[in-house]
Protein backbone atom coordinates (compact mmCIF):
# COMPACT_ATOMS: atom_id res chain seq x y z
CA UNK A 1 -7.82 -36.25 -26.27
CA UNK A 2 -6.29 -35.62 -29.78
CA UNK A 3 -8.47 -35.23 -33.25
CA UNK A 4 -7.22 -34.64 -37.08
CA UNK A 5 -8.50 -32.49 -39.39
CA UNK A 6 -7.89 -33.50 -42.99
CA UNK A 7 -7.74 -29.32 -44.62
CA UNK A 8 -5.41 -30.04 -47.47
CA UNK A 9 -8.31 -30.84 -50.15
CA UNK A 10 -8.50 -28.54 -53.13
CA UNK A 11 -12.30 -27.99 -53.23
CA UNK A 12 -12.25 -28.17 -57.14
CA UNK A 13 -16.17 -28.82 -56.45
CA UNK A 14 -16.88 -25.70 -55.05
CA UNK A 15 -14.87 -23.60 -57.35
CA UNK A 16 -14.94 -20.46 -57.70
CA UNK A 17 -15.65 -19.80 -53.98
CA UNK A 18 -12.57 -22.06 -53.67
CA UNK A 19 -10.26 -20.23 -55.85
CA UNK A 20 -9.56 -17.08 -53.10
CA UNK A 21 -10.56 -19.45 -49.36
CA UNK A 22 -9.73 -22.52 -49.19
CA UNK A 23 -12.90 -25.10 -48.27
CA UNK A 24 -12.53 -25.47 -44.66
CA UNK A 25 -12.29 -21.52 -44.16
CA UNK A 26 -14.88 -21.21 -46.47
CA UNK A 27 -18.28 -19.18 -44.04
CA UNK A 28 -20.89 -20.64 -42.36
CA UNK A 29 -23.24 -18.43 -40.73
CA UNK A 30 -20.88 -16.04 -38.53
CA UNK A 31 -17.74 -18.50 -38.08
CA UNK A 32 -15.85 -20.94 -40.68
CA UNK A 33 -16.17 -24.35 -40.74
CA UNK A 34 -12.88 -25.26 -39.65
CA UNK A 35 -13.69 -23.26 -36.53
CA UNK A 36 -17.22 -24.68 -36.47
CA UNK A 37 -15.12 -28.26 -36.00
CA UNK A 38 -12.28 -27.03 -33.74
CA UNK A 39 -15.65 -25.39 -31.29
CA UNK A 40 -17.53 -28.63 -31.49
CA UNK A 41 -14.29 -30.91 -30.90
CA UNK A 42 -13.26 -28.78 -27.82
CA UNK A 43 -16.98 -29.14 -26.23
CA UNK A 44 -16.42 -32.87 -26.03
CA UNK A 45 -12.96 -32.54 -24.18
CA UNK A 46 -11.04 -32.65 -27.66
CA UNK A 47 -7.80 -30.48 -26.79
CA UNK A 48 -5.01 -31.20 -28.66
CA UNK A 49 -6.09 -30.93 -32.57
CA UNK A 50 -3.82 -31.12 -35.60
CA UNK A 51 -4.52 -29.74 -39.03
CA UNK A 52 -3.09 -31.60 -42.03
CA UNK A 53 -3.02 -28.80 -44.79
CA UNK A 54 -1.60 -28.89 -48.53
CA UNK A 55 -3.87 -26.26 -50.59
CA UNK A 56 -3.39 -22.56 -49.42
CA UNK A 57 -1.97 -23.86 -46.22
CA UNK A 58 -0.75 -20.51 -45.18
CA UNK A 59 -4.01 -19.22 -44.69
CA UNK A 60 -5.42 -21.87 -42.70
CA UNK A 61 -2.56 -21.59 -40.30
CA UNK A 62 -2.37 -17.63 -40.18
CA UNK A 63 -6.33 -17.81 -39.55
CA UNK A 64 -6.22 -20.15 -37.06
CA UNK A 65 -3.06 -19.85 -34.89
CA UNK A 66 -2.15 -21.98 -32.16
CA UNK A 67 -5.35 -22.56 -31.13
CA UNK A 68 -5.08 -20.09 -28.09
CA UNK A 69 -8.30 -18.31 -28.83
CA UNK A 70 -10.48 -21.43 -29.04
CA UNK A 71 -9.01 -23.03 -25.59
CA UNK A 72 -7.36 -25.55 -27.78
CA UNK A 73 -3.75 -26.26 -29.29
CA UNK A 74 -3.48 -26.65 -32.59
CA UNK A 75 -0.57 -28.02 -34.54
CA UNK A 76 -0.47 -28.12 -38.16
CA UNK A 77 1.25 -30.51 -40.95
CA UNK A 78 1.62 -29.76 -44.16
CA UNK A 79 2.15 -31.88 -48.08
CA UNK A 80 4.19 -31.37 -50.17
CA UNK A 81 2.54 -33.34 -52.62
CA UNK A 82 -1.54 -34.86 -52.42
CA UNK A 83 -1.33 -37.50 -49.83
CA UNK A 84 -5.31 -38.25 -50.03
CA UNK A 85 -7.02 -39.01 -46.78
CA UNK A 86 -5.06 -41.41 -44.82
CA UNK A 87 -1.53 -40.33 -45.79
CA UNK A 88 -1.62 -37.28 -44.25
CA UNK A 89 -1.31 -39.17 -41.08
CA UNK A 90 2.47 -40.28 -41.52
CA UNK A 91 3.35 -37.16 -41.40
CA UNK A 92 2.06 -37.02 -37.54
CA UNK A 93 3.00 -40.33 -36.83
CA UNK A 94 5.09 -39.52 -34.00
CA UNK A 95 2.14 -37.00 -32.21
CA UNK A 96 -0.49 -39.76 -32.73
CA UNK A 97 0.56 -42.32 -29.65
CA UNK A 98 -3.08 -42.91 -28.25
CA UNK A 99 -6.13 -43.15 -30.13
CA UNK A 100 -7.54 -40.07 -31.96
CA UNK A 101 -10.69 -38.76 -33.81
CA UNK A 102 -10.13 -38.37 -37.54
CA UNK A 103 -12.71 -35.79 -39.41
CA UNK A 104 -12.89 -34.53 -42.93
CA UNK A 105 -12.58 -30.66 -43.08
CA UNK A 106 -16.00 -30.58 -44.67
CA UNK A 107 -18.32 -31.59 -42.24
CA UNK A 108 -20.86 -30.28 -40.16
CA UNK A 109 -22.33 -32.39 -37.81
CA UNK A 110 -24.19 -32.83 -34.32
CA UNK A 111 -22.63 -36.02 -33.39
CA UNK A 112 -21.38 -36.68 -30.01
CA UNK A 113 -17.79 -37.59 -30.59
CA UNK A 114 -17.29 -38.79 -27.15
CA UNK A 115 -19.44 -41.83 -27.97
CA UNK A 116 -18.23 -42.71 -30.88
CA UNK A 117 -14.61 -42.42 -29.36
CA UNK A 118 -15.32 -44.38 -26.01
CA UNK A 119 -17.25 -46.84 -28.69
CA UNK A 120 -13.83 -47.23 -30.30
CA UNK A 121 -12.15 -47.38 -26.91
CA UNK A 122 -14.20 -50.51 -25.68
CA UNK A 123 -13.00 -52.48 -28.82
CA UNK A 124 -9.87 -54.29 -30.74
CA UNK A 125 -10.33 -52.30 -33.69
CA UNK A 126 -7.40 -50.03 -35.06
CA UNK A 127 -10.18 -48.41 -37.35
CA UNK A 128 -13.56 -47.22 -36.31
CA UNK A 129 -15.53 -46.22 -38.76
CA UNK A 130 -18.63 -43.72 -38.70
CA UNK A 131 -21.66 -44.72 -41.04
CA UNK A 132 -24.85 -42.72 -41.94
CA UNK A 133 -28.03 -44.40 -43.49
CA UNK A 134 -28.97 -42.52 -46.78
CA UNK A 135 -32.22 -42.72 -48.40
CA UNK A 136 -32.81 -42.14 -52.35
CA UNK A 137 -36.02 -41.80 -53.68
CA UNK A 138 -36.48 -44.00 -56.89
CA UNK A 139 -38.22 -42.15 -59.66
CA UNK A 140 -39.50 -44.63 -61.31
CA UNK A 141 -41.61 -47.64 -60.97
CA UNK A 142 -39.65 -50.97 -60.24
CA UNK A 143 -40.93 -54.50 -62.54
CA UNK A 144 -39.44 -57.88 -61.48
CA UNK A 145 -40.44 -60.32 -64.33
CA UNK A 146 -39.49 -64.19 -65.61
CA UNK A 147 -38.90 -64.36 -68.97
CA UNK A 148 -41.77 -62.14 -70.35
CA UNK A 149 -44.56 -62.63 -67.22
CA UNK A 150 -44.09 -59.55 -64.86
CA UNK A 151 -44.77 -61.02 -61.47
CA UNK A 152 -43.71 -57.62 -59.29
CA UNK A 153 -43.99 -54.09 -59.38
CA UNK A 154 -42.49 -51.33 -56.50
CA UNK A 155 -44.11 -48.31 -57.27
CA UNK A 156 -41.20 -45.82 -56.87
CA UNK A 157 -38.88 -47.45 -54.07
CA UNK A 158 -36.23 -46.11 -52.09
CA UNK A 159 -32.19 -47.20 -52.36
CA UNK A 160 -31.00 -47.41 -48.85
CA UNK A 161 -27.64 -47.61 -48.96
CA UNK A 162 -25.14 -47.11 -45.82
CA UNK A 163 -22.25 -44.44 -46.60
CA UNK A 164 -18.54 -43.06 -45.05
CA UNK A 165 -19.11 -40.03 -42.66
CA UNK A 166 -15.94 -38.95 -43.36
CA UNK A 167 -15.26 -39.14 -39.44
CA UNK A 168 -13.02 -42.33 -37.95
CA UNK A 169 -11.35 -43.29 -34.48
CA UNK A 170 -7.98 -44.85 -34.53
CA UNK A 171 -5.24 -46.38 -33.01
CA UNK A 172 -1.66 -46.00 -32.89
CA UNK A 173 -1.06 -49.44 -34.57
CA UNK A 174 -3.09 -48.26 -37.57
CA UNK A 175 0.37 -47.03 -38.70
CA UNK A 176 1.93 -51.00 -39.10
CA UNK A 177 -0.64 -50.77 -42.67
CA UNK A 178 0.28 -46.80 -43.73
CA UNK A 179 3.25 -46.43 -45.65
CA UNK A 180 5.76 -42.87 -44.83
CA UNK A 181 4.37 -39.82 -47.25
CA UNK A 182 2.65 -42.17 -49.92
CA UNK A 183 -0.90 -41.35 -51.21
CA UNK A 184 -3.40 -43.69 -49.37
CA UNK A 185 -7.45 -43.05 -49.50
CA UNK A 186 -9.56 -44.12 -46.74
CA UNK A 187 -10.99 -47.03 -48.96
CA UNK A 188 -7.30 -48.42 -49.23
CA UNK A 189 -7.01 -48.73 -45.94
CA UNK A 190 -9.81 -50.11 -44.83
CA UNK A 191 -9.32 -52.62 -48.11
CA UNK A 192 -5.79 -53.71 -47.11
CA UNK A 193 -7.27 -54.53 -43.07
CA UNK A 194 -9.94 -56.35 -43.96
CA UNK A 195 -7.23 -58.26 -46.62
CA UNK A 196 -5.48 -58.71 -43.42
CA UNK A 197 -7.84 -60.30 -41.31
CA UNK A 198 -7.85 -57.38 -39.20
CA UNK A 199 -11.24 -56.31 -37.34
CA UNK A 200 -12.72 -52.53 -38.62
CA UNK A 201 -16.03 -51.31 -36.37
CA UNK A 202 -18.83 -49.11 -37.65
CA UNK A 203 -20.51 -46.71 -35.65
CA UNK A 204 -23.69 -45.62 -37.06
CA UNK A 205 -24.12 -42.07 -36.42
CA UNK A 206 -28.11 -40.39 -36.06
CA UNK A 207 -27.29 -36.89 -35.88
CA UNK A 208 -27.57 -34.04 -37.94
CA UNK A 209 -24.52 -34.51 -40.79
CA UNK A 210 -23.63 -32.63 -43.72
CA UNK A 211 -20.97 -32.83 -46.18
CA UNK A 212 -20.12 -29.64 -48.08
CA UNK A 213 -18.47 -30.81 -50.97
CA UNK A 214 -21.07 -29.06 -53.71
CA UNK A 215 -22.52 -25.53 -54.31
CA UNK A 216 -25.89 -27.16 -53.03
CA UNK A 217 -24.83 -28.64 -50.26
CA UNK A 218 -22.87 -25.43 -49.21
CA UNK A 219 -26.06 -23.58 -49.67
CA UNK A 220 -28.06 -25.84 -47.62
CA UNK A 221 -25.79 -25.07 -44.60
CA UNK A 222 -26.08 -21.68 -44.93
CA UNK A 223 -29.55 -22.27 -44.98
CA UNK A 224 -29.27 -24.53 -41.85
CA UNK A 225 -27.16 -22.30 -40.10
């Protein structure tokens, strides 16, 4: 089975550690987090894994290698200008001819990737999306009121909302809808399906996720790790 690594980000949130290393090189524990990914990918059967870099790509790929040391290939692409997170994709158009597993390079997770891929497998979708429920306390009391009668209060509720995982399952005729080395986020794409008529899946994920994008957030997997 294949997976993508989107590594090309600049990490200006997590500057100055990003300044030297970029993001998905940056530690956790005893191991990076791009090998953290490439370790947990290969445990579910993932064997073939590319890397789309941009920022400091030659140390990604001089860290790395070809993968040999991890039981894994690993082939690498590489902008020449930002592409954002789906663009990066034309540029491995022709090495992406079955479905494949799609991950941010800044995310830690427990999630069983061979579910969510068989769950994209049993479906029409050319997008599968993962979701994750997050929970944010309120910090203040809530009043519902007609004209000047209050006739509610919620003392301190939560906002549930349901966000991006930054992880996806797709299939080859995603690539109809992504236009050759042009700049395309992941909330164009799945924009110009749904435009389209065209079916996109969630798969809401339960496991332990983390996105290190901020200094807290990279502390907190430290922490965790």
């Amino acid at each position: 089975m294949k997976a993508v690594i989107l590594a090309g980000g600049l990490g200006s949130r997590l500057r100055p550690f990003t300044e030297v290393i970029p993001k998905p090189l940056l530690p956790v524990g005893e191991k990076s987090i791009l090998e953290i990914q490439i370790e947990k990918l290969k445990s579910f059967d993932f064997k073939e894994i590319f890397i789309a870099t941009n920022y400091k790509a030659e140390y990604i790929e001089n860290f790395l290698g070809d993968g040999s040391r991890y039981g894994v290939k690993i082939f690498y692409s590489r902008e020449t200008k930002p592409l954002g997170t789906v663009g990066p994709l034309s540029l491995l158009k022709p090495f992406l001819n079955e479905a494949f597993l799609l991950i941010n390079g800044d995310i830690l997770t427990l999630t069983d990737f061979s579910k969510f891929y068989n769950f994209a497998q049993q479906n029409d979708s050319l997008l599968n999306i993962a979701i994750r429920k997050e929970i944010t306390p309120f910090a203040f009391g809530r009043i519902t009121f007609q004209g000047d009668h209050v006739i509610d209060i919620q003392e301190k509720p939560d906002f549930i909302n349901y966000i991006l995982a930054g992880i996806y399952t797709l299939k080859p005729g995603i690539f109809s809808y992504i236009k050759d080395d042009e700049y395309m986020g992941m909330d164009q794409l799945i924009r110009i399906l749904l435009e389209n008529k065209a079916v996109v899946s969630k798969y809401e994920i339960h496991e332990y996720w983390l996105d290190i994008g901020r200094p807290g957030d990279y502390e907190k997997a430290q922490e965790v790790f």
